[in-house]
C-alpha atoms as a PDB file:
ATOM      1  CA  UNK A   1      -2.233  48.649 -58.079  1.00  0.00           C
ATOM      2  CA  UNK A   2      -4.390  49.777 -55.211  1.00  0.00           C
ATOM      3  CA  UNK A   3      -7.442  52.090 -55.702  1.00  0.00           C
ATOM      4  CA  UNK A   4      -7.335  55.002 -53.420  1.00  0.00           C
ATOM      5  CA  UNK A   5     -10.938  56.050 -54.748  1.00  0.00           C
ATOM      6  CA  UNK A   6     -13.437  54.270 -57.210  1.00  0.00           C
ATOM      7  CA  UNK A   7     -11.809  56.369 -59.871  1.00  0.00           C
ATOM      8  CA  UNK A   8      -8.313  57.032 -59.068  1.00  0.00           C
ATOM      9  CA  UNK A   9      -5.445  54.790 -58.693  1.00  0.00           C
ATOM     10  CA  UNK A  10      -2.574  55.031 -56.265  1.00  0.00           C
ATOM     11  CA  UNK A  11       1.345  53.710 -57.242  1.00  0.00           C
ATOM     12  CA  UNK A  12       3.899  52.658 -54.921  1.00  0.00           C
ATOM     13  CA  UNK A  13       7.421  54.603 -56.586  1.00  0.00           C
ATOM     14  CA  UNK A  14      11.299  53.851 -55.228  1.00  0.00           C
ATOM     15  CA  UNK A  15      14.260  55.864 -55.958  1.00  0.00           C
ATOM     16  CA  UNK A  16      17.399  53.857 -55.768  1.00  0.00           C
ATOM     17  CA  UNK A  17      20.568  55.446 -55.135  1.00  0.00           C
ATOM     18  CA  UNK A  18      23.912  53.722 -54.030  1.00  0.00           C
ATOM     19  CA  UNK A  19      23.477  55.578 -50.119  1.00  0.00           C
ATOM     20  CA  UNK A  20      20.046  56.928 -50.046  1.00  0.00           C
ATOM     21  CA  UNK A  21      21.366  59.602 -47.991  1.00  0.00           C
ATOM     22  CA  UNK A  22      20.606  62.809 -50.669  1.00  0.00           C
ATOM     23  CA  UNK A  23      19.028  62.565 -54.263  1.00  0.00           C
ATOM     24  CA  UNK A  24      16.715  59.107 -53.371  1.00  0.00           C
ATOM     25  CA  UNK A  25      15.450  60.639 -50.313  1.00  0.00           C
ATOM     26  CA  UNK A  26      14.947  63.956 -52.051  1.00  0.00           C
ATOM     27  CA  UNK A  27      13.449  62.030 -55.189  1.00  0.00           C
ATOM     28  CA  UNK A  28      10.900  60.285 -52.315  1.00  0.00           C
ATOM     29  CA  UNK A  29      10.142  63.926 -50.366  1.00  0.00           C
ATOM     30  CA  UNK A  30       9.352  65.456 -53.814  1.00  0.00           C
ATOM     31  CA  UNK A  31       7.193  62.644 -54.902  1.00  0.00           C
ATOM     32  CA  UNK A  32       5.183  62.778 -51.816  1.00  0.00           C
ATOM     33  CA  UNK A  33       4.319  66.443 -52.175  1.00  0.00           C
ATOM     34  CA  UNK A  34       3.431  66.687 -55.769  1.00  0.00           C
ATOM     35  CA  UNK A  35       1.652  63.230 -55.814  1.00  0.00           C
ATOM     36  CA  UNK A  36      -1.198  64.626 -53.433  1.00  0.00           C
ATOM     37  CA  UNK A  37      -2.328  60.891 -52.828  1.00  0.00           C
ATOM     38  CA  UNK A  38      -2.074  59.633 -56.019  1.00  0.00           C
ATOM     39  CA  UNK A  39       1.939  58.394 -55.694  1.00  0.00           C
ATOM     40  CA  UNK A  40       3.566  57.074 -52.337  1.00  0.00           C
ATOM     41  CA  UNK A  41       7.290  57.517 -52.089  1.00  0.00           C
ATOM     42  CA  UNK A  42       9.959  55.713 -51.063  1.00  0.00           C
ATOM     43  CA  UNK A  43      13.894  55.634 -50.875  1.00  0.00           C
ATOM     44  CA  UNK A  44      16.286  53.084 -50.406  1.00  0.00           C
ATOM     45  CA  UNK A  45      19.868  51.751 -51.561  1.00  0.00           C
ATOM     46  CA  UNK A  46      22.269  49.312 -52.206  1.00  0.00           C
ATOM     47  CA  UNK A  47      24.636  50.390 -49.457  1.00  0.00           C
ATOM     48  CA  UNK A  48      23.067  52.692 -47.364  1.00  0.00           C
ATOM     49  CA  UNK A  49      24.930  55.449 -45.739  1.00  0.00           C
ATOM     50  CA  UNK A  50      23.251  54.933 -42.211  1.00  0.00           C
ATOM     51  CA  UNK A  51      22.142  58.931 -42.543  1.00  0.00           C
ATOM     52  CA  UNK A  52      20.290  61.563 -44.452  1.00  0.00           C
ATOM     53  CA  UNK A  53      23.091  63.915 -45.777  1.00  0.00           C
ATOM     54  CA  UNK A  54      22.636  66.912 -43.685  1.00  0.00           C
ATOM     55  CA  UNK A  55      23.172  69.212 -46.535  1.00  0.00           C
ATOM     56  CA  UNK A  56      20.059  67.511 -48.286  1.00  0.00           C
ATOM     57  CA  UNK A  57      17.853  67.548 -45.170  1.00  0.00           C
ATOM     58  CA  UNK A  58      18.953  71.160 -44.724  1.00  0.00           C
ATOM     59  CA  UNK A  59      17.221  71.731 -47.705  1.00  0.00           C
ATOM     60  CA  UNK A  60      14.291  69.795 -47.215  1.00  0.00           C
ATOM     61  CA  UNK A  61      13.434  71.382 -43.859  1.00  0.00           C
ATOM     62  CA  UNK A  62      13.738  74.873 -45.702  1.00  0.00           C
ATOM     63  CA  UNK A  63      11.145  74.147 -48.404  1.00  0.00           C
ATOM     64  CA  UNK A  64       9.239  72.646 -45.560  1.00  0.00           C
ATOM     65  CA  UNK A  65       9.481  69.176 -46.635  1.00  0.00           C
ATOM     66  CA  UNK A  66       8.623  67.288 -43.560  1.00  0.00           C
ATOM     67  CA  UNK A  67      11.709  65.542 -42.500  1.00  0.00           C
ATOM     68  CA  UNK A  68      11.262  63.377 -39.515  1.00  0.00           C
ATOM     69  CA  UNK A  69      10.558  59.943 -41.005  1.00  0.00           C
ATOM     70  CA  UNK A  70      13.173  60.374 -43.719  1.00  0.00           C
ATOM     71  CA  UNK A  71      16.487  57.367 -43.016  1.00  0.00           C
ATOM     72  CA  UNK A  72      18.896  56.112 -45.183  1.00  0.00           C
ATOM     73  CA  UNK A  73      17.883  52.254 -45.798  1.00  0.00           C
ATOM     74  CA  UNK A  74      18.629  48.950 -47.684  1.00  0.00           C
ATOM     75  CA  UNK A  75      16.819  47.968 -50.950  1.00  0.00           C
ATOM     76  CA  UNK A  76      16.163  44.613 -49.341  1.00  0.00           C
ATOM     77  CA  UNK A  77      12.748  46.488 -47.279  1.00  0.00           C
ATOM     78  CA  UNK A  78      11.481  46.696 -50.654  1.00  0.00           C
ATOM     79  CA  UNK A  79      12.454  43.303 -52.171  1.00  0.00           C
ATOM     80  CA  UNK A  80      10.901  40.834 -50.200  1.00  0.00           C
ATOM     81  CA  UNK A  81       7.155  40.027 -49.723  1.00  0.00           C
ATOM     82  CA  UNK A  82       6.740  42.389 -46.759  1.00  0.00           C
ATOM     83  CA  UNK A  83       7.796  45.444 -48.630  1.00  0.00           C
ATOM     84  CA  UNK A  84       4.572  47.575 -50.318  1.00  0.00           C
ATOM     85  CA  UNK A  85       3.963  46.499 -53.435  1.00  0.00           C
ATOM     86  CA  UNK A  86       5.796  48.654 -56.169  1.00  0.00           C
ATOM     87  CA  UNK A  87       4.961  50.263 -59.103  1.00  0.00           C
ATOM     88  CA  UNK A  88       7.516  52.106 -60.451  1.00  0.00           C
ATOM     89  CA  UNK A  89      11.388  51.991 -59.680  1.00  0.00           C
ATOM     90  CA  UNK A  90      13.554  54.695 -60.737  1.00  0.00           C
ATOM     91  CA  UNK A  91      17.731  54.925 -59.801  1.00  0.00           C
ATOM     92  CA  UNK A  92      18.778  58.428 -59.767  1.00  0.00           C
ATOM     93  CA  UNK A  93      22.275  57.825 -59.352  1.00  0.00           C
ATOM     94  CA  UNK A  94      24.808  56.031 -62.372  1.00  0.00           C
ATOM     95  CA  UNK A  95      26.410  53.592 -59.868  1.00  0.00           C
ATOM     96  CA  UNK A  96      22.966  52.303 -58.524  1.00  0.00           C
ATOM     97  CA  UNK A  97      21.977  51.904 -62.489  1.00  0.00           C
ATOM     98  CA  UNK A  98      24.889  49.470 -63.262  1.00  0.00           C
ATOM     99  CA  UNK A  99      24.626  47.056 -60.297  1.00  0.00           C
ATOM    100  CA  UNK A 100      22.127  44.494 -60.105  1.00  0.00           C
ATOM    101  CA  UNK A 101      19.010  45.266 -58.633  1.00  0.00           C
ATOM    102  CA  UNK A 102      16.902  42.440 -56.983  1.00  0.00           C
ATOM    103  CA  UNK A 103      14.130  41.530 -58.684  1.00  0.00           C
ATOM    104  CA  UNK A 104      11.355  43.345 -57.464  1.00  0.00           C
ATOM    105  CA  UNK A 105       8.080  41.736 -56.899  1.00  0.00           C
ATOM    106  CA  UNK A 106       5.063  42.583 -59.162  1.00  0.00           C
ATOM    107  CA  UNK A 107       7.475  43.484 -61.868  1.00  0.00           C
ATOM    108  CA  UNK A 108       7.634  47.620 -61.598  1.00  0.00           C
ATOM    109  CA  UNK A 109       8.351  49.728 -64.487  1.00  0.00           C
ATOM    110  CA  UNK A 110      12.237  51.002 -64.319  1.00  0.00           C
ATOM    111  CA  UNK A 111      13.847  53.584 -65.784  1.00  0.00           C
ATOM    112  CA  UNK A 112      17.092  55.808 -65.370  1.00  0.00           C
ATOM    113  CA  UNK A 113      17.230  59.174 -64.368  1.00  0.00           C
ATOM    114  CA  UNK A 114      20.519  59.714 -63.613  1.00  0.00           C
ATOM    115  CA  UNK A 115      20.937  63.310 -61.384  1.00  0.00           C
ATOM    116  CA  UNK A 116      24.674  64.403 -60.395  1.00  0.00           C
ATOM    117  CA  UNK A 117      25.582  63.387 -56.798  1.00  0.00           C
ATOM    118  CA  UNK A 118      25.635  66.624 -54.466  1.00  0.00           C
ATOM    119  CA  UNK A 119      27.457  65.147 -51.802  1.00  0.00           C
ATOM    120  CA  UNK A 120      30.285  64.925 -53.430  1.00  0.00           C
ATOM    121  CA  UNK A 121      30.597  68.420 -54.470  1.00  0.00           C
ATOM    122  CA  UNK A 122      33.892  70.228 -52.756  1.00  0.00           C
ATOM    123  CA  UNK A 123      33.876  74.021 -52.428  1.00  0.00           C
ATOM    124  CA  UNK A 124      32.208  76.852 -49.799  1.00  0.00           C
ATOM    125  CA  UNK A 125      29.030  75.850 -48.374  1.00  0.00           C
ATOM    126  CA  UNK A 126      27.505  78.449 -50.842  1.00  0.00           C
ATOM    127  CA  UNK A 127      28.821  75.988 -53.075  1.00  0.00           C
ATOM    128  CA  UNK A 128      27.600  72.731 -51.763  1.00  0.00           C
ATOM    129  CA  UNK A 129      24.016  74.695 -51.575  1.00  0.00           C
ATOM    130  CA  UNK A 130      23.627  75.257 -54.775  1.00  0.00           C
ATOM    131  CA  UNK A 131      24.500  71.407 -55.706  1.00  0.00           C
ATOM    132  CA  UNK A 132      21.952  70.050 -53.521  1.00  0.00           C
ATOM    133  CA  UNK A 133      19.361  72.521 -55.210  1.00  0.00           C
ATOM    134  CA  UNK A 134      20.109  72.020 -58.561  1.00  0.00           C
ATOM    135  CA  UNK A 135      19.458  68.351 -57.701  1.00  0.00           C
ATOM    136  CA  UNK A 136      16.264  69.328 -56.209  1.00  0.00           C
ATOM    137  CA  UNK A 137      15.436  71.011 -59.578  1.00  0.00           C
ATOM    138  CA  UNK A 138      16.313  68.500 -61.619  1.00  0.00           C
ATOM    139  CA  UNK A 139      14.019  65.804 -59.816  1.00  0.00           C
ATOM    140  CA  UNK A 140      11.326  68.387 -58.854  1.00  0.00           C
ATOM    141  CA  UNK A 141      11.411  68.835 -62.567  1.00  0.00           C
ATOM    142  CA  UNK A 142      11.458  65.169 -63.760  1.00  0.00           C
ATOM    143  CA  UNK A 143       8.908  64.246 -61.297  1.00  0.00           C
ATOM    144  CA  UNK A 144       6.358  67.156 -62.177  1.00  0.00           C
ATOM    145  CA  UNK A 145       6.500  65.571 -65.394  1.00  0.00           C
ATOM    146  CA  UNK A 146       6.136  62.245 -64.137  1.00  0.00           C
ATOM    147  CA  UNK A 147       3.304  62.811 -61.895  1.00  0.00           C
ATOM    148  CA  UNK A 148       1.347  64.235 -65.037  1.00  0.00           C
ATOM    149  CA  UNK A 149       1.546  61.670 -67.223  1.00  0.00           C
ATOM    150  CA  UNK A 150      -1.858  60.010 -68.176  1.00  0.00           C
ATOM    151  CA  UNK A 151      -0.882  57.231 -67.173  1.00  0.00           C
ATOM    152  CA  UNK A 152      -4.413  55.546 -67.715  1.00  0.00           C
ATOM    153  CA  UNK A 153      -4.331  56.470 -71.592  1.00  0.00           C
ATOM    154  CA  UNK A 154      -0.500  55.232 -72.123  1.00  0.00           C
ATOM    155  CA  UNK A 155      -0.195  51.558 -72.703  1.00  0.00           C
ATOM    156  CA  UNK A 156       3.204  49.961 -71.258  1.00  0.00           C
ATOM    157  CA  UNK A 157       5.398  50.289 -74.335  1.00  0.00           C
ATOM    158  CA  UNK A 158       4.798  54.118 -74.343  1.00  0.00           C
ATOM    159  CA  UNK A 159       4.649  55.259 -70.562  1.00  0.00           C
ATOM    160  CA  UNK A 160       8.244  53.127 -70.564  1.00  0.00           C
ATOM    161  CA  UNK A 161       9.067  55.529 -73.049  1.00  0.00           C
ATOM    162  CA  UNK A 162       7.699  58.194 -71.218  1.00  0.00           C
ATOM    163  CA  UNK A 163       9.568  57.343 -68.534  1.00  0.00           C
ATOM    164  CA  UNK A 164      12.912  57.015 -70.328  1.00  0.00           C
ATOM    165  CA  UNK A 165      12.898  60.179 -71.712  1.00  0.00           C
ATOM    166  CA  UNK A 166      11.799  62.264 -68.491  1.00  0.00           C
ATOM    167  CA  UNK A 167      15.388  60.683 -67.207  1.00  0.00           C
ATOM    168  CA  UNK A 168      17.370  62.670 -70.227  1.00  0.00           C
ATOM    169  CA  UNK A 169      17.700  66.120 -69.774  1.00  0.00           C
ATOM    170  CA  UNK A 170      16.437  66.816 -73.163  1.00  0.00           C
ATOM    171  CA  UNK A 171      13.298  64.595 -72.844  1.00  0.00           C
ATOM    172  CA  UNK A 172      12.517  66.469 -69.444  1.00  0.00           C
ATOM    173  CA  UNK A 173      12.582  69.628 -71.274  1.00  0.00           C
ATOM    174  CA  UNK A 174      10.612  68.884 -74.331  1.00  0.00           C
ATOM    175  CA  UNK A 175       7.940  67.640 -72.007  1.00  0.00           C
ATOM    176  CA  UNK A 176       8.251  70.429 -69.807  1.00  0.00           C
ATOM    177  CA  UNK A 177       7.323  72.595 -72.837  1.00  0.00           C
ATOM    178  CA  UNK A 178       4.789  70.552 -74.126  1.00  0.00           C
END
């Protein structure tokens, strides 16, 4: 971990998805917002679509997300020793979940927080809209959560499951409550 201040610490996160062209790269805008400092971002996959969907950086621009260094890329930036050094790992789609990941150096925490893929959604664009913002809920929801943890009090056997239970929909909305 890196030290941002004397007192506050400062963790690298990656979303995985299969393209990292919508919910990764959404995952990795949200994080950088609502982690003022504290979390970096990041967005990759296993088979990168070579784009940012343009229904997901639609949306991005219009909650003024800045979008300009946002690109669909390979897990292996983050898997060697010139990629930052990672904290946390979380896949956010089901395929990404089941393949093998590389073995990430440092040893991250993972977990699984699974999030319906937008881009394949068929319908109006009214409809595709509203699937790439209830995706944005969903993680802006999850990673509210996240980013509140205490994750200085919560020893590694409890933030994992912490972490597992922000990726089910009922764990997200028990903490939400709580």
């Amino acid at each position: 971990m890196t030290t941002s201040s004397s007192a506050e610490l400062s963790f690298n996160v990656l979303f995985l998805c299969t393209g990292n062209s919508a919910r990764s790269v959404i995952g990795e805008s949200i994080l950088n917002r609502l982690g003022r400092g504290r979390f970096t971002g990041y967005s990759a996959g296993s088979l990168p679509a070579g784009e940012i969907n343009p229904h997901a950086e639609a949306l991005l621009r219009k909650l003024n997300y800045p979008t300009a260094g946002l690109r669909s890329k390979s897990w292996d930036e983050f898997a060697g020793s010139d990629g930052p050094e990672l904290h946390f790992v979380f896949t956010v789609c089901d395929n990404a979940a089941q393949e093998v990941c590389p073995v990430w150096p440092g040893q991250p925490m993972t977990a699984h927080w699974g999030v319906p893929d937008p881009a394949t959604v068929e319908g109006s664009q009214a409809e595709i809209a509203a699937a790439f913002w209830d995706t944005y809920r969903m993680l802006e929801r999850r990673i509210d959560i996240f980013v509140n943890l205490p994750l200085a009090s919560l020893d590694r056997l409890a933030l994992q499951r912490r972490l597992d239970d922000i990726g089910s929909t009922a764990g997200a909305d028990a903490d939400a409550a709580s």
